[in-house]
PDB file of N, CA and C in Angstrom:
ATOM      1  N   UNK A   1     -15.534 -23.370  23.933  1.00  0.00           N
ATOM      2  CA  UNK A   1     -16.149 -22.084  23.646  1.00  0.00           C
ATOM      3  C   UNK A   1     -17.505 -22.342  22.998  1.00  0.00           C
ATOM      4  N   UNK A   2     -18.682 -22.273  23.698  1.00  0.00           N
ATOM      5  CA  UNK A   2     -19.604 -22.800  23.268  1.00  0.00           C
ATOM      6  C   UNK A   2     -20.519 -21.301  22.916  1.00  0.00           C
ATOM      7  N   UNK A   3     -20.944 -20.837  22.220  1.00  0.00           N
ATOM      8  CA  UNK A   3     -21.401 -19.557  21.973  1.00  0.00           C
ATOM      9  C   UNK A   3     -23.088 -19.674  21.825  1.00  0.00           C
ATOM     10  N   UNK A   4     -23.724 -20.547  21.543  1.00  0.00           N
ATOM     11  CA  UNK A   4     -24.685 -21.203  20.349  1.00  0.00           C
ATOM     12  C   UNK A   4     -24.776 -20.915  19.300  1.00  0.00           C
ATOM     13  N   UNK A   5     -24.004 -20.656  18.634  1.00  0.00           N
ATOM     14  CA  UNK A   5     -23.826 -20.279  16.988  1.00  0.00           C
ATOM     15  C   UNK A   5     -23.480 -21.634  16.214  1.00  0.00           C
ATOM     16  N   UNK A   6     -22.786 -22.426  17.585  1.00  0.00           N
ATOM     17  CA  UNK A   6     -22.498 -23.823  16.216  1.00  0.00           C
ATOM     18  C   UNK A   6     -21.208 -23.906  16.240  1.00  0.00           C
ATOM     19  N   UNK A   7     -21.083 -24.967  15.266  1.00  0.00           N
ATOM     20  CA  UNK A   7     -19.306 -25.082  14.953  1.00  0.00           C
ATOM     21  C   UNK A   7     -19.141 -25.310  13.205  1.00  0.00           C
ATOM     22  N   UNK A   8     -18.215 -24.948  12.761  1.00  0.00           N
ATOM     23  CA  UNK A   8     -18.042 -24.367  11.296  1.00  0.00           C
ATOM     24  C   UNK A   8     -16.624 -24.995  10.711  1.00  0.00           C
ATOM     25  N   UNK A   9     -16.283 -24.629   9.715  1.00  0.00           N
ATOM     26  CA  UNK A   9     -14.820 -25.172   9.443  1.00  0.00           C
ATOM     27  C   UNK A   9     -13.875 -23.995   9.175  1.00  0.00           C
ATOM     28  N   UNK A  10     -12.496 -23.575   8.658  1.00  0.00           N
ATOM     29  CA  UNK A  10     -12.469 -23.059   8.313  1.00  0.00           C
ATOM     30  C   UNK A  10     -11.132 -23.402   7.183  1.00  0.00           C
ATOM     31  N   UNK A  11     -10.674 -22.722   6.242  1.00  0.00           N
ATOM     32  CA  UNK A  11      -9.733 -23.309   5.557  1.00  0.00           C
ATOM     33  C   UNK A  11      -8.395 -22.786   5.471  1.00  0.00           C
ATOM     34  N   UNK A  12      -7.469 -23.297   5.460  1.00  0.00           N
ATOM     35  CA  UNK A  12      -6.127 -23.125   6.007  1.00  0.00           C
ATOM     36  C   UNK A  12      -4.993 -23.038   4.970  1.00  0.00           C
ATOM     37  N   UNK A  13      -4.491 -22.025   4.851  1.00  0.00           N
ATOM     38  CA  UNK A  13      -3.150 -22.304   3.483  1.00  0.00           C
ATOM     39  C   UNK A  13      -1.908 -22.214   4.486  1.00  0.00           C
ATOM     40  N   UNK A  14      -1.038 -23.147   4.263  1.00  0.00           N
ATOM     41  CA  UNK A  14       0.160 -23.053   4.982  1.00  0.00           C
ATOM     42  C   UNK A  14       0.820 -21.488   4.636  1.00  0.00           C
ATOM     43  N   UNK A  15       0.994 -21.145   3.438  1.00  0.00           N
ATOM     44  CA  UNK A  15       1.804 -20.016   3.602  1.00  0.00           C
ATOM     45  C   UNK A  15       0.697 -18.296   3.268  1.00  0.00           C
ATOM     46  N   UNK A  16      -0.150 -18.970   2.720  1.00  0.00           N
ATOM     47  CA  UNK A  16      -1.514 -17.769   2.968  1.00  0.00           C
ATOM     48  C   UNK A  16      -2.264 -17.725   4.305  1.00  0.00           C
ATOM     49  N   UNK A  17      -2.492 -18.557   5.027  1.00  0.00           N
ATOM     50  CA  UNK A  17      -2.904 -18.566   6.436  1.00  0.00           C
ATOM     51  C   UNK A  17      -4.362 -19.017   6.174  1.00  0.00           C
ATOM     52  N   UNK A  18      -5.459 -17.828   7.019  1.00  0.00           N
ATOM     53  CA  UNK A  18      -6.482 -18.572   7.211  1.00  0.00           C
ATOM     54  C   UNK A  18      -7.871 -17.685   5.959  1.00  0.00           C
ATOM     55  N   UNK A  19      -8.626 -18.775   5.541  1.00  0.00           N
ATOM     56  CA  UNK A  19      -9.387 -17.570   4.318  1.00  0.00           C
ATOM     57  C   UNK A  19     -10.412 -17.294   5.532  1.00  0.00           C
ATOM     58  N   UNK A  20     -10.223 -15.952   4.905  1.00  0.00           N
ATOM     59  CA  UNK A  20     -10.782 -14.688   5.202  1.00  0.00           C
ATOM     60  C   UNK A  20     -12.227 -14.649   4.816  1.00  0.00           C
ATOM     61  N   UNK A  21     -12.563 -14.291   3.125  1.00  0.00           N
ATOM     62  CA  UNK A  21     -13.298 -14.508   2.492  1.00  0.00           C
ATOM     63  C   UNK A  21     -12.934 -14.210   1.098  1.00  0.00           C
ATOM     64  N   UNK A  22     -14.047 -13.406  -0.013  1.00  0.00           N
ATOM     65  CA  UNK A  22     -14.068 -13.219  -1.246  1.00  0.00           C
ATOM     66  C   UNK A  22     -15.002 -12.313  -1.697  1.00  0.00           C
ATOM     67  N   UNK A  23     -14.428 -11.369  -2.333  1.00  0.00           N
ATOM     68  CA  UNK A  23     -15.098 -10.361  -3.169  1.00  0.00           C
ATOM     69  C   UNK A  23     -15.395 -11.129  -4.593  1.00  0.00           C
ATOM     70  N   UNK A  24     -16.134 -10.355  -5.797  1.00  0.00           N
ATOM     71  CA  UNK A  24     -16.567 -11.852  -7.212  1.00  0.00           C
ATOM     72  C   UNK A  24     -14.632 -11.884  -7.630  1.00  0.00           C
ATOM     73  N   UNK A  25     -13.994 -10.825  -7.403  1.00  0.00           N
ATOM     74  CA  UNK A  25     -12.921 -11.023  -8.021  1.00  0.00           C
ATOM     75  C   UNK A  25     -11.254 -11.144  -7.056  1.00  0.00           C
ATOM     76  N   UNK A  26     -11.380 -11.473  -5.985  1.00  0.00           N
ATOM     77  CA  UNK A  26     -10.648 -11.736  -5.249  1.00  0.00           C
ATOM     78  C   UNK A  26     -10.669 -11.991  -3.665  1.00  0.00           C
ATOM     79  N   UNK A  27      -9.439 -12.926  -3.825  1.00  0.00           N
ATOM     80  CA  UNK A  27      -9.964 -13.840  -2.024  1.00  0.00           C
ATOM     81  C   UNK A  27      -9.025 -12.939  -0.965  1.00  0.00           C
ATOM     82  N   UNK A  28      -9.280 -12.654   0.211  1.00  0.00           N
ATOM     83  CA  UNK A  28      -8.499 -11.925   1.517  1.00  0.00           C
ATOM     84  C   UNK A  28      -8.197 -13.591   2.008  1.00  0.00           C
ATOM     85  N   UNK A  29      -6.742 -13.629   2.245  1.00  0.00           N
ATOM     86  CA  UNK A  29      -6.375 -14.175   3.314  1.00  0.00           C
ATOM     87  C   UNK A  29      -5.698 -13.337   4.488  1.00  0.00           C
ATOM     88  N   UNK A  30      -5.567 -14.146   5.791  1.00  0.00           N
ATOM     89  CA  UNK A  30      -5.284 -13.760   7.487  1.00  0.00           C
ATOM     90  C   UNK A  30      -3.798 -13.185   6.904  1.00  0.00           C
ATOM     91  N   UNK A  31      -2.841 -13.986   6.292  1.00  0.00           N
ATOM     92  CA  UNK A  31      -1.338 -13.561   6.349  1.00  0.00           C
ATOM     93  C   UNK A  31      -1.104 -12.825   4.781  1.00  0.00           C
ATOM     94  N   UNK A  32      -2.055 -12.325   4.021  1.00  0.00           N
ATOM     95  CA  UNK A  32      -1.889 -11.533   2.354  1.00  0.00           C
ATOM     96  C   UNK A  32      -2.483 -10.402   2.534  1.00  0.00           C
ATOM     97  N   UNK A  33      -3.827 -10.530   3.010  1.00  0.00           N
ATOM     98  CA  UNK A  33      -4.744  -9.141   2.552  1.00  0.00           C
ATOM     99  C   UNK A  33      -6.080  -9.406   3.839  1.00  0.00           C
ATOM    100  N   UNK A  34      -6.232  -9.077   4.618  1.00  0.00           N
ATOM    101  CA  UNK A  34      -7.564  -9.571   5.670  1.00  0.00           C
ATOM    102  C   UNK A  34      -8.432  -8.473   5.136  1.00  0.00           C
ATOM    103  N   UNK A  35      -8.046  -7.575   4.378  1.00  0.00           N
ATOM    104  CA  UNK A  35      -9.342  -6.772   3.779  1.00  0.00           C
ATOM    105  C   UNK A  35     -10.163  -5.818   5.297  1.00  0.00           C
ATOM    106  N   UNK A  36      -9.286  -6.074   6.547  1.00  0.00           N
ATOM    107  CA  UNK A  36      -9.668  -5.130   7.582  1.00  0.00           C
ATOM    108  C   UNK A  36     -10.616  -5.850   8.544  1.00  0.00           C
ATOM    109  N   UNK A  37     -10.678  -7.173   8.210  1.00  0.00           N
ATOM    110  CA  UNK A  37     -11.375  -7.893   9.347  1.00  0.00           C
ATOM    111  C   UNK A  37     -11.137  -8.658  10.327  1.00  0.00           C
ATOM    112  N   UNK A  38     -11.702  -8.405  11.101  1.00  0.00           N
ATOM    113  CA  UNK A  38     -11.287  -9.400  12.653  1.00  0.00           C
ATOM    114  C   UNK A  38     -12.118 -10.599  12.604  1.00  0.00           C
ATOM    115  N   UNK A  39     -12.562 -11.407  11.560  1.00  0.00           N
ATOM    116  CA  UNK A  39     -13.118 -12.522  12.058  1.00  0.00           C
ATOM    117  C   UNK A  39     -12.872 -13.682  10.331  1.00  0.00           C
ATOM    118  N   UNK A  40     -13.594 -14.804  10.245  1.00  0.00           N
ATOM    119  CA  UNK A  40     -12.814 -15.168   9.361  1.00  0.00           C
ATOM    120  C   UNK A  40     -14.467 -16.080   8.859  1.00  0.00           C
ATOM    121  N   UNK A  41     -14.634 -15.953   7.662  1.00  0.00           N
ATOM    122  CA  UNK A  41     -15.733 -17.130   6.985  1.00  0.00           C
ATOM    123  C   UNK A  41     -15.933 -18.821   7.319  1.00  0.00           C
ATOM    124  N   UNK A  42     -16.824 -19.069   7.877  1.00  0.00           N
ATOM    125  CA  UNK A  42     -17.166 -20.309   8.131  1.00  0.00           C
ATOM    126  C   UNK A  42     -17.280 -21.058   7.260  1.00  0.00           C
ATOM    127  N   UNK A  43     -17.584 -22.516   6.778  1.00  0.00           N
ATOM    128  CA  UNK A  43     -18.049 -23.232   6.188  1.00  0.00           C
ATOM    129  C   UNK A  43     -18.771 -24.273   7.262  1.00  0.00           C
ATOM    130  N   UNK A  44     -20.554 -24.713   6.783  1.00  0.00           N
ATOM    131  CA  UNK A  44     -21.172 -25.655   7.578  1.00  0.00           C
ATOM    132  C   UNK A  44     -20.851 -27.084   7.564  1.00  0.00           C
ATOM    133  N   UNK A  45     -19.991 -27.009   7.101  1.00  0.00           N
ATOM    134  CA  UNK A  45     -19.455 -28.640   6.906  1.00  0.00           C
ATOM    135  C   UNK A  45     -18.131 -28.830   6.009  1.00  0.00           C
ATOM    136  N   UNK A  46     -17.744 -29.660   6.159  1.00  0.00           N
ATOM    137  CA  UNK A  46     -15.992 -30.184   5.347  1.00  0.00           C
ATOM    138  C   UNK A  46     -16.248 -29.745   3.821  1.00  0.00           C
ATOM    139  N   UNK A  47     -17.356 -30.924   3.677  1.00  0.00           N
ATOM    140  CA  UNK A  47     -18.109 -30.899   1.983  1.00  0.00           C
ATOM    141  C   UNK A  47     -17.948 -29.393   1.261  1.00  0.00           C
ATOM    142  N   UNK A  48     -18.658 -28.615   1.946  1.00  0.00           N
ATOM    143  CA  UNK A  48     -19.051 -27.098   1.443  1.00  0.00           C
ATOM    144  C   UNK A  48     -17.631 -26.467   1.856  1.00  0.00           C
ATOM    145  N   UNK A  49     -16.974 -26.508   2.854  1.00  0.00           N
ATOM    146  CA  UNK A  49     -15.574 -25.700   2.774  1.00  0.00           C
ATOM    147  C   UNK A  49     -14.592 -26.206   1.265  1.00  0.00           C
ATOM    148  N   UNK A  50     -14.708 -27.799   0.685  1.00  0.00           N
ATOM    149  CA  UNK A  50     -13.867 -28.173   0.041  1.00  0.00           C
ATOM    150  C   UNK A  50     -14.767 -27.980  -1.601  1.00  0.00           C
ATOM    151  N   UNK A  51     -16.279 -27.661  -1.385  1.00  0.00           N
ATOM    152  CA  UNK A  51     -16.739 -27.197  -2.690  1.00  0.00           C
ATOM    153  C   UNK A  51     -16.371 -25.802  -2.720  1.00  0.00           C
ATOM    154  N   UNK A  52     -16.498 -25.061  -1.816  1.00  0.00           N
ATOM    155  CA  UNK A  52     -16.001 -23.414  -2.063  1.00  0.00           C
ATOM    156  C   UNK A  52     -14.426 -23.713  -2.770  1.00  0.00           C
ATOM    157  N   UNK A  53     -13.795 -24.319  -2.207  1.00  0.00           N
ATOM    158  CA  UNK A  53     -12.262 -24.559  -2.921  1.00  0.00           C
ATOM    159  C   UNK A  53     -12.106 -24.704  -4.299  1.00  0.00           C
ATOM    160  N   UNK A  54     -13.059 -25.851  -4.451  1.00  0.00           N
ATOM    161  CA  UNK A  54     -13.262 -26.202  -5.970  1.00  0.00           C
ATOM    162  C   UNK A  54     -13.662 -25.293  -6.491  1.00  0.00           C
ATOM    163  N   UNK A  55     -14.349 -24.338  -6.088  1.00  0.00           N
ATOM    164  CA  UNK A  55     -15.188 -23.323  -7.492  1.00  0.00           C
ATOM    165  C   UNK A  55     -14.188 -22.426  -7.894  1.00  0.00           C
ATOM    166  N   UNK A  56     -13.373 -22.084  -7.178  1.00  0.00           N
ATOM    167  CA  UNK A  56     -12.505 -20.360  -7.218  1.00  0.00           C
ATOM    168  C   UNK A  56     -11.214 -21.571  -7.555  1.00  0.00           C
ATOM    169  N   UNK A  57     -10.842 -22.739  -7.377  1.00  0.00           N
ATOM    170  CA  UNK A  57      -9.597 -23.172  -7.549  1.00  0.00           C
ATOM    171  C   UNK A  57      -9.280 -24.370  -8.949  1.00  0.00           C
ATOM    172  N   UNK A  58     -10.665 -24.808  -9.071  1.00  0.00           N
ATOM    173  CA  UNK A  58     -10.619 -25.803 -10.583  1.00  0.00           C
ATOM    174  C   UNK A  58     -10.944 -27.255  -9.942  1.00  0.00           C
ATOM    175  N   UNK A  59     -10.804 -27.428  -8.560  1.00  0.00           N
ATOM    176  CA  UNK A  59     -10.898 -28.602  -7.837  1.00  0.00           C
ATOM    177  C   UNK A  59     -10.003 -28.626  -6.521  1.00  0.00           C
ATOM    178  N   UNK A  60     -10.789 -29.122  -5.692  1.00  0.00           N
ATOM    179  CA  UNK A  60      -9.614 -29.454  -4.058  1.00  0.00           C
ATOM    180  C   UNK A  60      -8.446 -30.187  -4.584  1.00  0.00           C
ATOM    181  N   UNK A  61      -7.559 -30.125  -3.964  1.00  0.00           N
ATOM    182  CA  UNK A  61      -5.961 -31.118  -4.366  1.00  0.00           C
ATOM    183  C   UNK A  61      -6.539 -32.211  -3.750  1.00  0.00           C
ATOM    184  N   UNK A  62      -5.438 -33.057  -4.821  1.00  0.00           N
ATOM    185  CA  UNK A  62      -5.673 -34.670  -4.386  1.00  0.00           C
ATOM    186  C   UNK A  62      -4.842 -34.808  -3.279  1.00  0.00           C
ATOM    187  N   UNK A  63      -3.313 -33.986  -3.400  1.00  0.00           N
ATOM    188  CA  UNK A  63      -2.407 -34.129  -1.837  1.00  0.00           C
ATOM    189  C   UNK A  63      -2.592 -32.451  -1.454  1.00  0.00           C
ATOM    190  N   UNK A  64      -3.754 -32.808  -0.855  1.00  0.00           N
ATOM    191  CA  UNK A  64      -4.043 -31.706   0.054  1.00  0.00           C
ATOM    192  C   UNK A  64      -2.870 -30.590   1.139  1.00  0.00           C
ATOM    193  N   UNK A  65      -2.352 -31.589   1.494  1.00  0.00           N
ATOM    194  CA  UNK A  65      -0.842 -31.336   1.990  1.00  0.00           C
ATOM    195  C   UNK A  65       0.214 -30.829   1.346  1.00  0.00           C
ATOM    196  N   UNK A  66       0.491 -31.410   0.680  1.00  0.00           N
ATOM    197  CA  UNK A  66       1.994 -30.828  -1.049  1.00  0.00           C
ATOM    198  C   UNK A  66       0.891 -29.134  -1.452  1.00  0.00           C
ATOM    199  N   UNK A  67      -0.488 -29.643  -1.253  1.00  0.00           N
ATOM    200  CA  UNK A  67      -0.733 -27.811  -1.430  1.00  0.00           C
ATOM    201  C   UNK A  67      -1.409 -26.915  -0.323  1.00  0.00           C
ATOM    202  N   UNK A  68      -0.685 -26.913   0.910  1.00  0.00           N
ATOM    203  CA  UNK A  68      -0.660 -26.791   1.999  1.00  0.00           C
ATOM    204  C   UNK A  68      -1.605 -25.836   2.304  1.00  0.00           C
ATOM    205  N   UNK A  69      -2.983 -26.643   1.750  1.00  0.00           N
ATOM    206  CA  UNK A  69      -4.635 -26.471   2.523  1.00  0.00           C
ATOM    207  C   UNK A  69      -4.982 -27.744   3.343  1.00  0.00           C
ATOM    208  N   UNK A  70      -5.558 -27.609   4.063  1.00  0.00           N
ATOM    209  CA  UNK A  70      -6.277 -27.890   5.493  1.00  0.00           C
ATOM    210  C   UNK A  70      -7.653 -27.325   5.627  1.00  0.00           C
ATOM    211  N   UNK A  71      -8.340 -27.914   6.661  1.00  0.00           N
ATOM    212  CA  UNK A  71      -9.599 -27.792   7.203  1.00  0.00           C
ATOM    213  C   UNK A  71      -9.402 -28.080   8.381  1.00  0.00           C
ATOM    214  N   UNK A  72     -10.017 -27.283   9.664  1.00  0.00           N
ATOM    215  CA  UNK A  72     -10.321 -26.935  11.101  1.00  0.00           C
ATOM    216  C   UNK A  72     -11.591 -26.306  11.652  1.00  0.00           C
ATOM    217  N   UNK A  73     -12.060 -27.630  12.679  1.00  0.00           N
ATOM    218  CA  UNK A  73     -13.374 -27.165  12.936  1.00  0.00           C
ATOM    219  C   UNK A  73     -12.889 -25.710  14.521  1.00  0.00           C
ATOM    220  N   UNK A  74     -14.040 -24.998  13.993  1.00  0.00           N
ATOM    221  CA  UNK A  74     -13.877 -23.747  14.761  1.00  0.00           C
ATOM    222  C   UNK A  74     -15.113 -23.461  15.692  1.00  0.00           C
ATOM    223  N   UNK A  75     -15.023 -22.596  16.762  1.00  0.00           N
ATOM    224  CA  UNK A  75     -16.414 -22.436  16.991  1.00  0.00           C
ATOM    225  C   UNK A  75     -16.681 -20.991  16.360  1.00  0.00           C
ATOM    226  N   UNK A  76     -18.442 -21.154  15.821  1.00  0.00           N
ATOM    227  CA  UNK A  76     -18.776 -19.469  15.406  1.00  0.00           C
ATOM    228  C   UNK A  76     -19.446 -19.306  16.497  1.00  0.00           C
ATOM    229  N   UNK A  77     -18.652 -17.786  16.494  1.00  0.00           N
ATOM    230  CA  UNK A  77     -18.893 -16.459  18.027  1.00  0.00           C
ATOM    231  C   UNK A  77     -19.440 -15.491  16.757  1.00  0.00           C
ATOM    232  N   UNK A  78     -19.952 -15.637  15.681  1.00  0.00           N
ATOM    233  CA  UNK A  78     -20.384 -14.592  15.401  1.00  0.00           C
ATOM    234  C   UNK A  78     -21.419 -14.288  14.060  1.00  0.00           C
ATOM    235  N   UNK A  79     -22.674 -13.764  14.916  1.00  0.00           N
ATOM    236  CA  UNK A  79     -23.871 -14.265  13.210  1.00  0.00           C
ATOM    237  C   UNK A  79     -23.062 -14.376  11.692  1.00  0.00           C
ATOM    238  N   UNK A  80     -23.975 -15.181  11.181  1.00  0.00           N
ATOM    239  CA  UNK A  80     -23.954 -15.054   9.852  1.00  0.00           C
ATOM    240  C   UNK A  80     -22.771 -15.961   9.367  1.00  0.00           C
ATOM    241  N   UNK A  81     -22.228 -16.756  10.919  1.00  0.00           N
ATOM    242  CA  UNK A  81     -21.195 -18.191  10.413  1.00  0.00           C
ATOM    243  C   UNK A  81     -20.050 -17.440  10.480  1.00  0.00           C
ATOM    244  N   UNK A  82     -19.725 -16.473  11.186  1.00  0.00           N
ATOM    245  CA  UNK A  82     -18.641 -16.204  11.512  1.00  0.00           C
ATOM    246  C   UNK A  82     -17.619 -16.868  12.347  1.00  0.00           C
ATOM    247  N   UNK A  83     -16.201 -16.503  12.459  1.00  0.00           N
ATOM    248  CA  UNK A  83     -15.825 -16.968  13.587  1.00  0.00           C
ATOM    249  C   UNK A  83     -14.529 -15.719  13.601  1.00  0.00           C
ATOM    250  N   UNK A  84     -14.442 -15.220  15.467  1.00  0.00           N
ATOM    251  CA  UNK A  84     -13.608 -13.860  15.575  1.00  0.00           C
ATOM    252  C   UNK A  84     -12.168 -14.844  16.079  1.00  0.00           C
ATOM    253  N   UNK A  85     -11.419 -13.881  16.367  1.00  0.00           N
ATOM    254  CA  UNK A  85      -9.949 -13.820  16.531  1.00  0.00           C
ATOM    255  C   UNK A  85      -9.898 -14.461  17.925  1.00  0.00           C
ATOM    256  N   UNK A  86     -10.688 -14.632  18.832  1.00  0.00           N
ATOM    257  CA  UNK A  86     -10.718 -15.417  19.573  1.00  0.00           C
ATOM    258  C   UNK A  86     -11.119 -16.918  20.027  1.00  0.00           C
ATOM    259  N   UNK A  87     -11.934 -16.851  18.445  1.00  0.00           N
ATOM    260  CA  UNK A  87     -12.327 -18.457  18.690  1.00  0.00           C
ATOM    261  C   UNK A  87     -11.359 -18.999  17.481  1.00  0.00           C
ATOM    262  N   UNK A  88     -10.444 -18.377  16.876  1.00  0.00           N
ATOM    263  CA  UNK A  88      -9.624 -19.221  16.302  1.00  0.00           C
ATOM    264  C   UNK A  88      -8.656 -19.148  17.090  1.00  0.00           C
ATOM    265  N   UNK A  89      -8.112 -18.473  18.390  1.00  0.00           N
ATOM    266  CA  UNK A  89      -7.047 -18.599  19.399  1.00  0.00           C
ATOM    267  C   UNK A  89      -7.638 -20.195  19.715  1.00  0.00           C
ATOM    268  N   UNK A  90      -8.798 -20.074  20.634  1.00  0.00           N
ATOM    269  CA  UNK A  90      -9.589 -21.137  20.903  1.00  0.00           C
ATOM    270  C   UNK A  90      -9.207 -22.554  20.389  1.00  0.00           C
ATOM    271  N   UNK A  91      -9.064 -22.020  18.997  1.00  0.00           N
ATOM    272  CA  UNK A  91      -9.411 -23.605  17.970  1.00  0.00           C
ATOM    273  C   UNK A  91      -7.927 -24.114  17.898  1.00  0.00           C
ATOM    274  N   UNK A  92      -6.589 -23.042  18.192  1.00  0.00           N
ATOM    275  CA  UNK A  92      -5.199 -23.249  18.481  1.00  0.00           C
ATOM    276  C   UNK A  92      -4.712 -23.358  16.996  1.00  0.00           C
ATOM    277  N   UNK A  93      -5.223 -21.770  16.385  1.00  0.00           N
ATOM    278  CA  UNK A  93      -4.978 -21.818  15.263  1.00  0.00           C
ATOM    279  C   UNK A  93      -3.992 -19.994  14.767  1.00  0.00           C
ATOM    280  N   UNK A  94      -3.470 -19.901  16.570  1.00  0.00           N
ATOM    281  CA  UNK A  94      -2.886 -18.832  16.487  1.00  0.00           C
ATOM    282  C   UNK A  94      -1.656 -18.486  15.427  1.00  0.00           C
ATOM    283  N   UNK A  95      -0.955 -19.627  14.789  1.00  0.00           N
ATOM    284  CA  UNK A  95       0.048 -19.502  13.792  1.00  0.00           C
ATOM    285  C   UNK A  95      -0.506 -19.128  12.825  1.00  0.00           C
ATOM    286  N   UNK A  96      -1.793 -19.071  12.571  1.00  0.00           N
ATOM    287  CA  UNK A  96      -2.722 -18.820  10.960  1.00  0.00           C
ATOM    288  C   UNK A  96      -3.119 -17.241  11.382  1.00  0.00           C
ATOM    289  N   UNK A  97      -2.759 -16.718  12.622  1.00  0.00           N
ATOM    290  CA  UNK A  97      -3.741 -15.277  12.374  1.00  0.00           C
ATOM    291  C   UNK A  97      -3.260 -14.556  11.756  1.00  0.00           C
ATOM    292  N   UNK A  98      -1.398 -14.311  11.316  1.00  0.00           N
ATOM    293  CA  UNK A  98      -1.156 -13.397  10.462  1.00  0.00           C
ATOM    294  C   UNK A  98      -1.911 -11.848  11.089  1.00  0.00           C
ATOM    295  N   UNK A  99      -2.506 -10.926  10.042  1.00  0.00           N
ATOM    296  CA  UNK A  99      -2.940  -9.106  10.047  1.00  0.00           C
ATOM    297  C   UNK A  99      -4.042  -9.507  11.010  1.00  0.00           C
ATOM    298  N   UNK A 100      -5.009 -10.252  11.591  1.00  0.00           N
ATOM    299  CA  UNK A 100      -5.872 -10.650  11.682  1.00  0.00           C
ATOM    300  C   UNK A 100      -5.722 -10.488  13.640  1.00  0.00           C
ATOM    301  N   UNK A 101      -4.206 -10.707  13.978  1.00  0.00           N
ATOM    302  CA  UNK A 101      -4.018 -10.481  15.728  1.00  0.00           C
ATOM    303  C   UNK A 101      -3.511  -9.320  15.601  1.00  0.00           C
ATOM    304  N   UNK A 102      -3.187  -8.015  14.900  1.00  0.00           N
ATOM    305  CA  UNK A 102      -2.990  -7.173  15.023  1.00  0.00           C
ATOM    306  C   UNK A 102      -4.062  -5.230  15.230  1.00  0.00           C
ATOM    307  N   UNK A 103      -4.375  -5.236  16.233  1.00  0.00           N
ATOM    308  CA  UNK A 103      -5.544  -3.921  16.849  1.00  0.00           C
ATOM    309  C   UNK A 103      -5.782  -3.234  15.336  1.00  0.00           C
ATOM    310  N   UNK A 104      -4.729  -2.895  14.886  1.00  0.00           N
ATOM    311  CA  UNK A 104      -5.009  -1.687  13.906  1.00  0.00           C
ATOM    312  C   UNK A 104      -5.598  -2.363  12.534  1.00  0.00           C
ATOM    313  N   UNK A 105      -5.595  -3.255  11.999  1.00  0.00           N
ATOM    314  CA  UNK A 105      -6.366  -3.666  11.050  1.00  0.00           C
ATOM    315  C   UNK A 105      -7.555  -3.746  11.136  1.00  0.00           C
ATOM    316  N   UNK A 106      -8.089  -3.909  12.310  1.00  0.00           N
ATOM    317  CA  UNK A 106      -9.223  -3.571  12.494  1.00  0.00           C
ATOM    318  C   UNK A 106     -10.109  -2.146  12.401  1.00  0.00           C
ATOM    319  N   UNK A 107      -8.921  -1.428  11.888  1.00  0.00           N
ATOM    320  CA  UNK A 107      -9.621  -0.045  11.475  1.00  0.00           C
ATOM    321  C   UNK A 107      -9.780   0.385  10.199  1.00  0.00           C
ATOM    322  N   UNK A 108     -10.297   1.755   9.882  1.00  0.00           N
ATOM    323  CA  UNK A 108     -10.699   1.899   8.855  1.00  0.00           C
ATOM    324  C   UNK A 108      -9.303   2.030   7.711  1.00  0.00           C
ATOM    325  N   UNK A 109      -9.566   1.467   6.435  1.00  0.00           N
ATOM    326  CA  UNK A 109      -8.000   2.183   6.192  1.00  0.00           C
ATOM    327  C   UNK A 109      -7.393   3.555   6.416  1.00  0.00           C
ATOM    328  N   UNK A 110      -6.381   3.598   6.099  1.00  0.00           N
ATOM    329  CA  UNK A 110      -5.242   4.821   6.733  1.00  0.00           C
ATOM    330  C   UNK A 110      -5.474   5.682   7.726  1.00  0.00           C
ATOM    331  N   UNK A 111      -6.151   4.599   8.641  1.00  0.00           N
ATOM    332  CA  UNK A 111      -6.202   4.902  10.466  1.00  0.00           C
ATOM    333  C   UNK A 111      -5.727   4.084  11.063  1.00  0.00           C
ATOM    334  N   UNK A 112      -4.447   3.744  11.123  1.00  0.00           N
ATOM    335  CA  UNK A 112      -3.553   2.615  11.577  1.00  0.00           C
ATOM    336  C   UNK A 112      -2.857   3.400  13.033  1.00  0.00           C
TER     337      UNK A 112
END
């Protein structure tokens, strides 16, 4: 899926799914809260996906695994380092979409 937007990372919680993004006081994940979006925050590199971790978390885990985060390169389909619901099908990261494969979240709230 080559879009020219690039390729991005994105970060993965085994039982939160895929981050979404962040308001100053709280994070949307794909399988908790998608906050109503169909696409999911990039990071331009490993480095910067695992410094965003560190800032909001105190530091990346040393067994990354035992705290079941991950990193997956994705392609962005969408300005501003995005990436939509189809390029994480793409990336074969359909077990992480959680609210995120479902039509109606994509609407405004309590228009479901």
């Amino acid at each position: 899926m080559d879009t020219g937007f690039g390729r991005g990372f994105v970060v993965i919680h085994a039982a939160l799914g895929l981050y979404v993004g962040r308001t100053p006081s709280l994070s949307y994940w794909s399988k908790l809260n998608a906050a109503g979006r169909d696409a999911v925050a990039t990071f331009p590199s490993e480095a910067m996906a695992r410094w965003h971790v560190e800032v909001w978390e105190g530091g990346w885990p040393e067994d990354e695994r035992h705290a079941g985060l991950s990193l997956c390169a994705v392609a962005i389909d969408r300005p501003g380092g995005w990436a939509s619901v189809a390029a994480l099908r793409a990336a074969g990261l359909d077990a992480h979409l959680g609210e995120l494969a479902h039509p109606a979240w994509r609407r405004q709230a309590g228009h479901c």
